[in-house]
N, C-alpha and C. Protein backbone atom coordinates (compact mmCIF):
# COMPACT_ATOMS: atom_id res chain seq x y z
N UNK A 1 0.85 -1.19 0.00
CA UNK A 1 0.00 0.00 0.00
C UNK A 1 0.88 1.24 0.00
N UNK A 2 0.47 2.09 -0.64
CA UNK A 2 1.45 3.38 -0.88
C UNK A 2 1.02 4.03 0.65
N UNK A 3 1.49 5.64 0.05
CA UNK A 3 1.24 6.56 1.54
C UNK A 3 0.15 6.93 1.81
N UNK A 4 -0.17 7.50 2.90
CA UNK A 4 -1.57 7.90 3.48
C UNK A 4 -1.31 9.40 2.68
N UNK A 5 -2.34 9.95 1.41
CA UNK A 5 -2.31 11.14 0.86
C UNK A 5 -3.21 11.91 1.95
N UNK A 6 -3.41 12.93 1.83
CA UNK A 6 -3.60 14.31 2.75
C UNK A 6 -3.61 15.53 2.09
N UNK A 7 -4.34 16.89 2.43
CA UNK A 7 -4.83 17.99 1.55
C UNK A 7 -2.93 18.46 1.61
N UNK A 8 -1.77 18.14 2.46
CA UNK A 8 -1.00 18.47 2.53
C UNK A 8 0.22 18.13 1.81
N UNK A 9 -0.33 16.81 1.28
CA UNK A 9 0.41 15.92 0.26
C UNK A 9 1.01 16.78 -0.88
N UNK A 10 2.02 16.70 -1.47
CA UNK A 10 2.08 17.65 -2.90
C UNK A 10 1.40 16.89 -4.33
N UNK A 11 1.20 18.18 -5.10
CA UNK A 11 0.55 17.35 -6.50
C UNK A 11 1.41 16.20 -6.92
N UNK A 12 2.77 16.17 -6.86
CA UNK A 12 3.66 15.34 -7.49
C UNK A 12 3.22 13.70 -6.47
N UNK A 13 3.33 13.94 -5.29
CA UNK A 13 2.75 12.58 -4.31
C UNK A 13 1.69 11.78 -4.94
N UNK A 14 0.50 13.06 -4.99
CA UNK A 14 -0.44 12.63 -5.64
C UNK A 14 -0.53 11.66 -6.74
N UNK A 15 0.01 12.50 -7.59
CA UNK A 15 -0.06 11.97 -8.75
C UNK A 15 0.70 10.42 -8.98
N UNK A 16 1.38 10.43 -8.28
CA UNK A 16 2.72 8.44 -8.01
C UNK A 16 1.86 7.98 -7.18
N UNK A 17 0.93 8.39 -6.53
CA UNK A 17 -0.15 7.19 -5.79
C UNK A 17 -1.20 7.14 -6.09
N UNK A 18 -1.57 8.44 -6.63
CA UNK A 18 -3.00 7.77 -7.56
C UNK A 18 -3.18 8.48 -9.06
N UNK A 19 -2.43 7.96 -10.42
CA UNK A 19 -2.23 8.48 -11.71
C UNK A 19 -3.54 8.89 -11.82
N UNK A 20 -5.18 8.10 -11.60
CA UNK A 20 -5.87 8.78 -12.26
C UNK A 20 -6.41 9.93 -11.94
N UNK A 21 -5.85 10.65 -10.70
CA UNK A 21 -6.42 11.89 -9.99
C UNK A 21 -6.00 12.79 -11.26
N UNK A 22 -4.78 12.63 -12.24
CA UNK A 22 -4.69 13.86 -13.09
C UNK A 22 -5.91 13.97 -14.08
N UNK A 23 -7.26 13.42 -14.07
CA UNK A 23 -8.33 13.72 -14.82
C UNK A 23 -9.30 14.36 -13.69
N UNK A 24 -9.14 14.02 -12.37
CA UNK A 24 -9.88 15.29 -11.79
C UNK A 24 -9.35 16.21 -11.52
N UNK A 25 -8.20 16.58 -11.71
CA UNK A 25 -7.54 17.54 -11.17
C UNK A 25 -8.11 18.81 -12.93
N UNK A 26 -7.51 18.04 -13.73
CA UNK A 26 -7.81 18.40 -15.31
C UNK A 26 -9.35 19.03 -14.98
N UNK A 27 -9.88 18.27 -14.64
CA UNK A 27 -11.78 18.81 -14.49
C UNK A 27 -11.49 20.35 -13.55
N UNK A 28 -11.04 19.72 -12.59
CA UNK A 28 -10.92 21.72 -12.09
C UNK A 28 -9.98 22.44 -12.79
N UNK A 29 -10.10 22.25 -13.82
CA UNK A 29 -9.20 23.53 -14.27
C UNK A 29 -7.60 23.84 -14.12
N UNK A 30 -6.93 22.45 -13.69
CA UNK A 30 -5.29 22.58 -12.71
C UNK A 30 -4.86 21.90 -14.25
N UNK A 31 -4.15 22.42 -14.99
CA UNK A 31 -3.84 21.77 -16.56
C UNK A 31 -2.18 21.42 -16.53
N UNK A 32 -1.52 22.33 -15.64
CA UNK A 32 0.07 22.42 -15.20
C UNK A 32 0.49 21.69 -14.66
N UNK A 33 0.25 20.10 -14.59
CA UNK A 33 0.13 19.27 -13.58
C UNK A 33 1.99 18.55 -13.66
N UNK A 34 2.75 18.77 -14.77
CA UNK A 34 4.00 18.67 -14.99
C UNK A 34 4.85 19.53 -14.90
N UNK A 35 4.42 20.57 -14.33
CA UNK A 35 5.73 21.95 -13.95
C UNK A 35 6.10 21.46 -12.90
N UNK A 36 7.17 22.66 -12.81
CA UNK A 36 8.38 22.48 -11.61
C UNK A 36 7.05 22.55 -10.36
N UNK A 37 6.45 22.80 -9.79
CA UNK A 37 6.03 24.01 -8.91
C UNK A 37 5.27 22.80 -8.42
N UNK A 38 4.31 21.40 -9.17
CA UNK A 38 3.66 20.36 -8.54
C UNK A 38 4.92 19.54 -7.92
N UNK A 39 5.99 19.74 -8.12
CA UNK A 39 6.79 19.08 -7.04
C UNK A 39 6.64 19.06 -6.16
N UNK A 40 6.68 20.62 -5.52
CA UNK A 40 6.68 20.92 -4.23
C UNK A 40 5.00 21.51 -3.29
N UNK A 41 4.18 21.86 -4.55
CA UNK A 41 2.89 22.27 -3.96
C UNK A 41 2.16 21.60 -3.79
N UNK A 42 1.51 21.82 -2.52
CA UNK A 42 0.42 20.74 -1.77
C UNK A 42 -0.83 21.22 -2.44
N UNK A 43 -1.95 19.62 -2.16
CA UNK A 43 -3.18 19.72 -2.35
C UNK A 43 -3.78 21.46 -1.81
N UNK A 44 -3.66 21.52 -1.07
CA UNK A 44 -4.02 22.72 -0.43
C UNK A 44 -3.90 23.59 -0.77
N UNK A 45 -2.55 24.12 -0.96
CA UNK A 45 -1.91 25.52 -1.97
C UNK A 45 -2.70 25.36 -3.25
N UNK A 46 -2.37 24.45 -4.28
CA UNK A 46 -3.20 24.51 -5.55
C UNK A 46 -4.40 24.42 -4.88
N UNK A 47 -5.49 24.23 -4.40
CA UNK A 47 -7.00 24.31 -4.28
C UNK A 47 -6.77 26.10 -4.18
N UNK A 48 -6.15 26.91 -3.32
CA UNK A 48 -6.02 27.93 -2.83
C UNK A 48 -5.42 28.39 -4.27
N UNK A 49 -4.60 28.18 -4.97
CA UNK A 49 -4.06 29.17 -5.75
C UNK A 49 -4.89 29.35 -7.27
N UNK A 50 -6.13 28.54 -6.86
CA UNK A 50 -6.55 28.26 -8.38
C UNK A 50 -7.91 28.54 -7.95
N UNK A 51 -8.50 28.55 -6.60
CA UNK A 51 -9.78 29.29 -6.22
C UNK A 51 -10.55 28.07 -5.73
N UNK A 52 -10.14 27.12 -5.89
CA UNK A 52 -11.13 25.87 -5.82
C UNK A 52 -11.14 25.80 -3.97
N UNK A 53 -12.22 25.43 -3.88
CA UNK A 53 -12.78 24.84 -2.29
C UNK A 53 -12.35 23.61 -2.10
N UNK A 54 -11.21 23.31 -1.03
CA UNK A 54 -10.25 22.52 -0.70
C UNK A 54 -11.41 21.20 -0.52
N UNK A 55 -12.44 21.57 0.12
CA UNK A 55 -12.89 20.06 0.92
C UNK A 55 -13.95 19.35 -0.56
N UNK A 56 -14.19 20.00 -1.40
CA UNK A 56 -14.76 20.10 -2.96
C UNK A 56 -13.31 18.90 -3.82
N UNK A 57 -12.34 19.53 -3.80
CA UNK A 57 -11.41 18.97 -4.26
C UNK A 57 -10.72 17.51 -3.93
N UNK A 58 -10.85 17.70 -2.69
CA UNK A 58 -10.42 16.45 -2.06
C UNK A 58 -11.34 15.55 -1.81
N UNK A 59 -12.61 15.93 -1.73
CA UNK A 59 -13.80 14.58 -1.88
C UNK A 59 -13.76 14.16 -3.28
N UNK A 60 -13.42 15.13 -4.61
CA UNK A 60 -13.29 14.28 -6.08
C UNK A 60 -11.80 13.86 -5.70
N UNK A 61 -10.54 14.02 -5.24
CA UNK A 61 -9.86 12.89 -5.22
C UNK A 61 -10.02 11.88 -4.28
N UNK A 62 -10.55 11.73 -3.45
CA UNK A 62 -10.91 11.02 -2.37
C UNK A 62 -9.48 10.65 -1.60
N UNK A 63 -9.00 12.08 -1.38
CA UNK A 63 -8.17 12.34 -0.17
C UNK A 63 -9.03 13.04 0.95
N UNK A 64 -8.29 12.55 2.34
CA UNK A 64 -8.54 12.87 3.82
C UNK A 64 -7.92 14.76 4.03
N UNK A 65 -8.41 15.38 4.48
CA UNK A 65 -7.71 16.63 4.86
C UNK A 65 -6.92 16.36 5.48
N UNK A 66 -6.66 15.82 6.44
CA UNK A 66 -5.43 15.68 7.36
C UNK A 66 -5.20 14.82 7.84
């Protein structure tokens, strides 16, 4: 079993434990999902930097907030 993901997790985590989250992520509008910047930015920051409602986001990936 991989890691326990979290709104704190970064996009890059995300994405190596669960590939198909990059089609919901794509649905909100997050298209940059291969820049430098998903290395290091958490679920959280992108919900925040892109306007989206964190607990909205993380029930379509079916990550835990914390």
């Amino acid at each position: 079993m991989g890691m326990a993901l979290n709104a704190d997790s970064t996009i890059a985590e995300l994405l190596r434990e669960k590939p198909e989250s990059a089609q919901v992520l794509f649905r909100f509008g997050m298209g940059c999902l291969g820049c430098a910047i998903a290395n290091s930015e958490t679920i959280r920051e992108a919900a925040q930097v892109h306007g989206i409602p964190l607990g909205e986001l993380l029930s379509a990936l079916g990550v835990a907030e914390a």
